[in-house]
Protein backbone atom coordinates (compact mmCIF):
# COMPACT_ATOMS: atom_id res chain seq x y z
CA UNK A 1 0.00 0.00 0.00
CA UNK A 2 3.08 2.21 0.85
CA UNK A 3 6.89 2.64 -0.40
CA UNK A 4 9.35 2.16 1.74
CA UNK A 5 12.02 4.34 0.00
CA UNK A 6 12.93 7.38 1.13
CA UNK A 7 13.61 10.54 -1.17
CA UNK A 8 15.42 13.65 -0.16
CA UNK A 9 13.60 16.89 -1.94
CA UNK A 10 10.31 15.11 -1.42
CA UNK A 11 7.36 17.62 -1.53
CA UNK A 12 5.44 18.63 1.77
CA UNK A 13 2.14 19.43 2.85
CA UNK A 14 0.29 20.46 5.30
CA UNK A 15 -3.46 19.92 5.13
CA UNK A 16 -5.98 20.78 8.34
CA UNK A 17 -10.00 21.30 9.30
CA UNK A 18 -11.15 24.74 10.41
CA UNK A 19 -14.02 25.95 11.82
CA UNK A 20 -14.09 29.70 13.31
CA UNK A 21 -10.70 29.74 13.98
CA UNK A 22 -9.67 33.37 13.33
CA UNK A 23 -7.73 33.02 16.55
CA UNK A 24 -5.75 30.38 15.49
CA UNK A 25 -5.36 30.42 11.57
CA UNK A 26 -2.67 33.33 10.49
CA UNK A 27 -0.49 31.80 13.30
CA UNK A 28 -1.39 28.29 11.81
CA UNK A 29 -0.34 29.06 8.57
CA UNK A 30 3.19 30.87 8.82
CA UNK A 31 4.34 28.54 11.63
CA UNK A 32 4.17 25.93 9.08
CA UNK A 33 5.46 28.04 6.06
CA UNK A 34 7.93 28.77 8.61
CA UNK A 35 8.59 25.33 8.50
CA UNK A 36 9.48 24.76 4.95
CA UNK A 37 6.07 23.04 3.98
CA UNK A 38 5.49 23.18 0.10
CA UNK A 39 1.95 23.69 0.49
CA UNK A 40 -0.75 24.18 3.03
CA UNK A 41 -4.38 23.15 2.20
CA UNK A 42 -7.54 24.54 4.38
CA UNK A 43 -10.54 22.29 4.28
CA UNK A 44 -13.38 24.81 5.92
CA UNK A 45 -16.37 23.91 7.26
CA UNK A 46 -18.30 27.37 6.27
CA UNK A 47 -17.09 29.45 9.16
CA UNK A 48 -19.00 32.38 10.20
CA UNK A 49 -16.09 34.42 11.50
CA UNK A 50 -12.97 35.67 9.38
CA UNK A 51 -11.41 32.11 8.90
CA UNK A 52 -12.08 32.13 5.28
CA UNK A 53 -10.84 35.72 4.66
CA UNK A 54 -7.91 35.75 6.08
CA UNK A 55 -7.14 31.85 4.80
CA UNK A 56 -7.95 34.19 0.82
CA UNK A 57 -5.52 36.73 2.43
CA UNK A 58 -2.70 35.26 3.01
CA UNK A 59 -2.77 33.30 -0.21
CA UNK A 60 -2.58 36.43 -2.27
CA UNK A 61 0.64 37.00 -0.70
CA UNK A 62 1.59 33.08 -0.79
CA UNK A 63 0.36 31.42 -3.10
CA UNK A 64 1.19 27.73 -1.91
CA UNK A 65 -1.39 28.76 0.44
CA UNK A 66 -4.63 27.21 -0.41
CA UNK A 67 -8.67 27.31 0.39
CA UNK A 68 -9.05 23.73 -0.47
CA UNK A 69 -13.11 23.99 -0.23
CA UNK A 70 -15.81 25.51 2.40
CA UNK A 71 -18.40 23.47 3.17
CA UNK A 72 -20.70 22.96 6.07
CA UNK A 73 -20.52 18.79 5.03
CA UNK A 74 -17.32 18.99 6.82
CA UNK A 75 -18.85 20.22 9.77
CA UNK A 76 -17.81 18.24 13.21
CA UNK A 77 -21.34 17.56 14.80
CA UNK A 78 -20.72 14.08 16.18
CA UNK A 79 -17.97 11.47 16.56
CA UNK A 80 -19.04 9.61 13.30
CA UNK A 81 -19.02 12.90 10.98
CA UNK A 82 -15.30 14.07 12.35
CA UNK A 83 -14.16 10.85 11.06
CA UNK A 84 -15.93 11.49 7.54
CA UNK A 85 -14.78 14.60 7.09
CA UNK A 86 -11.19 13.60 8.38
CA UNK A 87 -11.34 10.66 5.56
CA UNK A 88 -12.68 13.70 2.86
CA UNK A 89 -9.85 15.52 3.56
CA UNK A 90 -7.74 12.23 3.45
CA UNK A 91 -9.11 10.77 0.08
CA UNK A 92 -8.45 14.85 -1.23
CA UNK A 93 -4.49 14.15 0.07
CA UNK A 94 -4.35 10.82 -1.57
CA UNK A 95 -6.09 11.93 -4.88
CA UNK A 96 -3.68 15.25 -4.97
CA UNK A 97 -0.35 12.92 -4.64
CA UNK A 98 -2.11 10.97 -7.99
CA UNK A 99 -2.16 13.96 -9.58
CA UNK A 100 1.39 14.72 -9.06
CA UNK A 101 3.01 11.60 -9.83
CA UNK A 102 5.62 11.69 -6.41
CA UNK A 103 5.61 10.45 -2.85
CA UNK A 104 4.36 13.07 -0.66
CA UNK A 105 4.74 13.54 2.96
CA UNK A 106 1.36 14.93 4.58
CA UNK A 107 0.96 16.60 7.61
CA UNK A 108 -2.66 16.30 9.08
CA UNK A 109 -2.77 18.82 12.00
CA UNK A 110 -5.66 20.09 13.54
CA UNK A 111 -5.03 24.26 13.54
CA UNK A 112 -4.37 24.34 17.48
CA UNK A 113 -1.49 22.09 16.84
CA UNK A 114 2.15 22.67 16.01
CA UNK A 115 4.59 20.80 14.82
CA UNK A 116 7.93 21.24 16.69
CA UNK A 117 10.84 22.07 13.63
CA UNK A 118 13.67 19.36 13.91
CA UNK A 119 17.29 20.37 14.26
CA UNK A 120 18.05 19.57 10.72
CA UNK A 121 14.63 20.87 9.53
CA UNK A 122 11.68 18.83 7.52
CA UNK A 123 13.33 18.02 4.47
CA UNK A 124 16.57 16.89 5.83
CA UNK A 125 14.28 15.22 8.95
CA UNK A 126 11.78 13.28 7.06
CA UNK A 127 13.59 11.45 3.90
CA UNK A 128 15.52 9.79 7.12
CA UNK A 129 12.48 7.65 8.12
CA UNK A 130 11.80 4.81 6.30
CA UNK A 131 8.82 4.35 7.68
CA UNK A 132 5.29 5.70 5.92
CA UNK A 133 3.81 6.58 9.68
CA UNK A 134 5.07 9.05 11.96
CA UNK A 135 3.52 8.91 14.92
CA UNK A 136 2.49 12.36 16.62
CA UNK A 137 3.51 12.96 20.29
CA UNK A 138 1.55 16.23 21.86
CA UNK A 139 2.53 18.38 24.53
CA UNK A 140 -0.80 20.19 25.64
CA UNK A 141 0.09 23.68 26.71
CA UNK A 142 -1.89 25.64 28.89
CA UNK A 143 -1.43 29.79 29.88
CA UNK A 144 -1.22 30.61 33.32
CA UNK A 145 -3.81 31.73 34.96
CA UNK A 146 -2.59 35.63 34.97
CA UNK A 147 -2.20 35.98 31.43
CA UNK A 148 -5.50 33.29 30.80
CA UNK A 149 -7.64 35.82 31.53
CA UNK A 150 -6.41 38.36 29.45
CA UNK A 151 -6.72 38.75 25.20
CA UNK A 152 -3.00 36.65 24.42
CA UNK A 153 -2.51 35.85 21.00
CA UNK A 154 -2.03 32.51 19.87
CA UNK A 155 1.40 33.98 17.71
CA UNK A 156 2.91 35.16 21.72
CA UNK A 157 0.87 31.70 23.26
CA UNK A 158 3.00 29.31 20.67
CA UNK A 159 6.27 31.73 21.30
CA UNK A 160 5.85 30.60 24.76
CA UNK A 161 5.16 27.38 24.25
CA UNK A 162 8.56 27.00 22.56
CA UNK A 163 10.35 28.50 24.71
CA UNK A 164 9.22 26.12 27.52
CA UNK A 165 7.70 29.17 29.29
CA UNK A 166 4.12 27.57 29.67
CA UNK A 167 3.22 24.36 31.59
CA UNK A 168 1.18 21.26 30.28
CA UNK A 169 0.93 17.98 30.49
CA UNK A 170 1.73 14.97 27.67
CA UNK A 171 -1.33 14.26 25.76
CA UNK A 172 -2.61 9.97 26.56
CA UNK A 173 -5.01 8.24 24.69
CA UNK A 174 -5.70 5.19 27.16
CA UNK A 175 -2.12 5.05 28.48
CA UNK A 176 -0.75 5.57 24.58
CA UNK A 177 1.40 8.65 24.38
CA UNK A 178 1.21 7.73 20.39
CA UNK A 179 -1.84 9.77 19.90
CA UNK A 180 -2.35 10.53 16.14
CA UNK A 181 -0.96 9.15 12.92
CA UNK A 182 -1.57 13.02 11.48
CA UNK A 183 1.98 12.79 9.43
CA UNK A 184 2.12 10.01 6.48
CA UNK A 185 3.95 9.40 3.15
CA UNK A 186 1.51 8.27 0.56
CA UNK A 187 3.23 7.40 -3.09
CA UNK A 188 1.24 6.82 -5.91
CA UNK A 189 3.41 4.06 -7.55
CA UNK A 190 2.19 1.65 -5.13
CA UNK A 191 -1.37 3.16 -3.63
CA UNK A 192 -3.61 0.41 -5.34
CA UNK A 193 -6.98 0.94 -3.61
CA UNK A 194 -7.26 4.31 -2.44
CA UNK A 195 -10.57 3.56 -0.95
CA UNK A 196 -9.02 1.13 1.70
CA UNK A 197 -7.32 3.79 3.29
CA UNK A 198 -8.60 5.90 6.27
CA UNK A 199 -8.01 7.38 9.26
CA UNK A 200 -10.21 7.08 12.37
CA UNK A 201 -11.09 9.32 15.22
CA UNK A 202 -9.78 12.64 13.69
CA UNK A 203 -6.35 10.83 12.15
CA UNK A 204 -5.76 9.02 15.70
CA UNK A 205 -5.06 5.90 13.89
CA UNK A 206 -4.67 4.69 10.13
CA UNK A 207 -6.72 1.71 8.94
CA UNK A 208 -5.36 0.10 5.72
CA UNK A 209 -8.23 -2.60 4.59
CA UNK A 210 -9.83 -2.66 7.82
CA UNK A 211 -6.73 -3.11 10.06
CA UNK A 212 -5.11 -0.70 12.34
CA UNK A 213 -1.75 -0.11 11.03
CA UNK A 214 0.54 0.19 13.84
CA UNK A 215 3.45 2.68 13.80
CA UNK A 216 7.02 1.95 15.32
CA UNK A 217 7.72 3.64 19.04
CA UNK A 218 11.22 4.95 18.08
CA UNK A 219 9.32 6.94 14.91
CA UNK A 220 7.73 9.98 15.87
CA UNK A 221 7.29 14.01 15.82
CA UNK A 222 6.60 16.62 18.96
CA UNK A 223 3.59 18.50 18.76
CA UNK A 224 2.78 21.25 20.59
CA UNK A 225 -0.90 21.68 21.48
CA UNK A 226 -2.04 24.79 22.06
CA UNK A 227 -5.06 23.57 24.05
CA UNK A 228 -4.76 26.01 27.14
CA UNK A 229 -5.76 28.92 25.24
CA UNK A 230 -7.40 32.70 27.02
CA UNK A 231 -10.59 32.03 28.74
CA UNK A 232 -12.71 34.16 26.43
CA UNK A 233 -11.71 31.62 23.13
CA UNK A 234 -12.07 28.72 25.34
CA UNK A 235 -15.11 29.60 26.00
CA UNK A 236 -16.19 30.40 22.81
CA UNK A 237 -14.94 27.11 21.18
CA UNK A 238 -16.65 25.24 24.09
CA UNK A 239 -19.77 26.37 23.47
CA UNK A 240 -19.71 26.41 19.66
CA UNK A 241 -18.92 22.47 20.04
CA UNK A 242 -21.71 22.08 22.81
CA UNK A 243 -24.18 23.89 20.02
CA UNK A 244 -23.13 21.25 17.45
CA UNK A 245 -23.86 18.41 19.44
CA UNK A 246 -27.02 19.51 20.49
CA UNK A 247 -27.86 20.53 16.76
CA UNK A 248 -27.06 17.29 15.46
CA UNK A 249 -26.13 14.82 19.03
CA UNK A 250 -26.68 11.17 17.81
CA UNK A 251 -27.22 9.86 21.44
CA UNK A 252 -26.15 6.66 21.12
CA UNK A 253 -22.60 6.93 19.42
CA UNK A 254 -21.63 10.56 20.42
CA UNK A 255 -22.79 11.30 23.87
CA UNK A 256 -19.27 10.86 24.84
CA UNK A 257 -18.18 13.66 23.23
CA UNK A 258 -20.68 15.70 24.33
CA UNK A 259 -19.75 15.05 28.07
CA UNK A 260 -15.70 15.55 27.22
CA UNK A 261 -17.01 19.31 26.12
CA UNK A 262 -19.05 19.57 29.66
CA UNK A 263 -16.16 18.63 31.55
CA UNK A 264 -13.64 21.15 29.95
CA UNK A 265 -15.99 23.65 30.69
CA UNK A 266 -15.71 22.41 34.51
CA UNK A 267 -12.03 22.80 34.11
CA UNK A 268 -12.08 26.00 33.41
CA UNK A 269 -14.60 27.10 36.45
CA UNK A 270 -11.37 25.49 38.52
CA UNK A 271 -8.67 26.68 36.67
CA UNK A 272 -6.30 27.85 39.04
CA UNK A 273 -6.60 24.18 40.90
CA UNK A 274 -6.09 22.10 37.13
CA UNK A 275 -2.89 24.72 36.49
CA UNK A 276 -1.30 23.77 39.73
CA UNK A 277 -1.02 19.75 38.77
CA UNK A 278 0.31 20.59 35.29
CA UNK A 279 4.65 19.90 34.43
CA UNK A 280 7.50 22.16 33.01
CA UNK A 281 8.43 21.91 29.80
CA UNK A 282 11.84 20.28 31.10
CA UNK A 283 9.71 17.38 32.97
CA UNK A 284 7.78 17.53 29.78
CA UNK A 285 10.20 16.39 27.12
CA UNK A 286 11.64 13.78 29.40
CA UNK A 287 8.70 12.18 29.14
CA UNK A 288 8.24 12.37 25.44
CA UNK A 289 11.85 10.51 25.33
CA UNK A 290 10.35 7.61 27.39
CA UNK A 291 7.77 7.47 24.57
CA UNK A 292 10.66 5.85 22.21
CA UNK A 293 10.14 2.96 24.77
CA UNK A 294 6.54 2.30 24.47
CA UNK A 295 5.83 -0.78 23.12
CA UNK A 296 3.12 -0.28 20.59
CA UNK A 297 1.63 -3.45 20.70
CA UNK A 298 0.15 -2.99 23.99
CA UNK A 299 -1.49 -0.23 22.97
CA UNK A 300 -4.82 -0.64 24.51
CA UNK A 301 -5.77 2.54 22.25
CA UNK A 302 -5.41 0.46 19.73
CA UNK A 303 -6.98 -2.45 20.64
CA UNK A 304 -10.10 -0.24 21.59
CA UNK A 305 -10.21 0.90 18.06
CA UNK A 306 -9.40 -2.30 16.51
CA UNK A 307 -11.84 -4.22 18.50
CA UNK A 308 -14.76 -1.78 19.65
CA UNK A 309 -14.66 1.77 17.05
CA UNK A 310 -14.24 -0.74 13.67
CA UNK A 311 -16.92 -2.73 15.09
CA UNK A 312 -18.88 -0.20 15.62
CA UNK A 313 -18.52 1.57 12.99
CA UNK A 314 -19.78 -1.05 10.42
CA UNK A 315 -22.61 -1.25 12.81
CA UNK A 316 -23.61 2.32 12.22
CA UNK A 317 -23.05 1.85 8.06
CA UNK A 318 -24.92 -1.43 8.24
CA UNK A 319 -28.28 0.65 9.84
């Protein structure tokens, strides 16, 4: 399904989801042309805010900078439509590396999350893997309480977050610190059913013909998530994801989503108390490093998916 060759000059891209994220985009997108990235793609889901202007914006003055589409089909209203429009934006990937005849590496962040610049930078970094999966490790970073409740940017909330001047904690999916597949080579020499590839959960795991595909420990990327962000846009993104659910809440898959978005709004009426427990960015990174030990096929993350999300999954296509 994949090549395992390696090729140094390899094109880039970056491809995420937005939704009414003026806060975040602008920041978004020249952090990762910062990076080196060839391209960036913006699937929208019709935002109502500035997302889309500033997204047109910006490509004027770059044009590698792309509105891919704007559509309110990619709209996240439950668990089972963030995983279709994750695989729309996934089929669009594989269908533009067709179209230009070359391996690819793609980058599948969501816009609150950063990719941490290797040493060497991305196009020395990622020709040395010869892996097609590169697992994503996320540092969550959260403002203290002193500047949460005043109008930061997220351009000064990432500066901080790189300079280890913000605390956070490492972000677990049931005890796996390997919490996305978001950064995969696809080559189009050896892609023979596109339609057997997907991600699932928002690009938390690839499935290749209805099997998890399992990425090595010792192969992965830093993230940092910019999850702790002022109260006023937590707020607001709370509540926009509460209005989904409610719009469209499919109570017997999604209700567990719509309880995660009840108890971040808890967290913030004890903010000061959740700060307190959170780690330095020195504590931080050693714990990323232990990551390289985890063994990956105890992954009870991906034994949930493998063995309750798949199955339920064709359950919901089969009604």
């Amino acid at each position: 399904m994949f090549s395992d060759q390696g090729k140094r000059g390899m094109k880039i891209i970056a491809a995420t989801r937005t939704y009414n994220d003026q806060y975040f985009i602008e920041t978004f997108v020249r952090h990762y042309l910062s990076l080196g990235v060839d391209e960036i793609l913006v699937f929208d889901s019709a935002s109502q805010d500035n997302t889309v202007k500033i997204v047109r914006e910006i490509g004027r003055k770059y044009p590698q900078v792309e509105l891919s589409i704007s559509s309110p089909d990619l709209r996240h209203t439950s668990d089972t439509k963030e995983a279709e429009s994750c695989n729309f934006v996934l089929q669009s990937a594989i269908q533009r590396t067709m179209a230009l005849s070359q391996p690819v590496w793609w980058i599948f962040p969501d816009i609150d999350e950063f990719l941490e610049n290797p040493p060497s930078g991305l196009h020395s970094f990622f020709p040395g893997f010869t892996e097609n999966i590169i697992r994503g490790v996320f540092l969550e970073w959260y403002l203290d309480p002193s500047k949460a409740i005043k109008s930061v940017s997220s351009k000064e909330m990432l500066r901080l977050a790189l300079k280890g001047r913000l605390k956070g904690k490492q972000l677990l999916a049931m005890e796996d610190p390997f919490y996305k597949d978001c950064i995969l080579k696809l080559d189009p020499q050896v892609i023979s059913s596109p339609d057997q590839i997907k991600t699932t959960l928002g690009n938390h795991r690839l499935v290749i013909n209805g099997k998890v595909t399992t990425g090595k420990s010792s192969s992965w990327a830093l993230f940092h998530h910019l999850r702790g962000v002022p109260f006023i846009e937590s707020q607001r993104r709370i509540r926009t994801r509460i209005g989904l659910f409610q719009a469209g809440h499919d109570e017997k898959y999604d209700a567990q989503l719509y309880l995660h978005f009840q108890k971040l709004q808890n967290q913030l009426r004890d903010y000061q108390n959740y700060y307190s427990k959170l780690l330095s960015d020195s504590d931080l990174r050693k714990q990323a490093e232990e990551c390289r030990n985890f063994d990956s096929e105890e992954s009870k993350f991906d034994r949930f998916i493998e063995e309750i999300y798949l199955a339920r999954e064709e359950a919901y296509i089969g009604n």
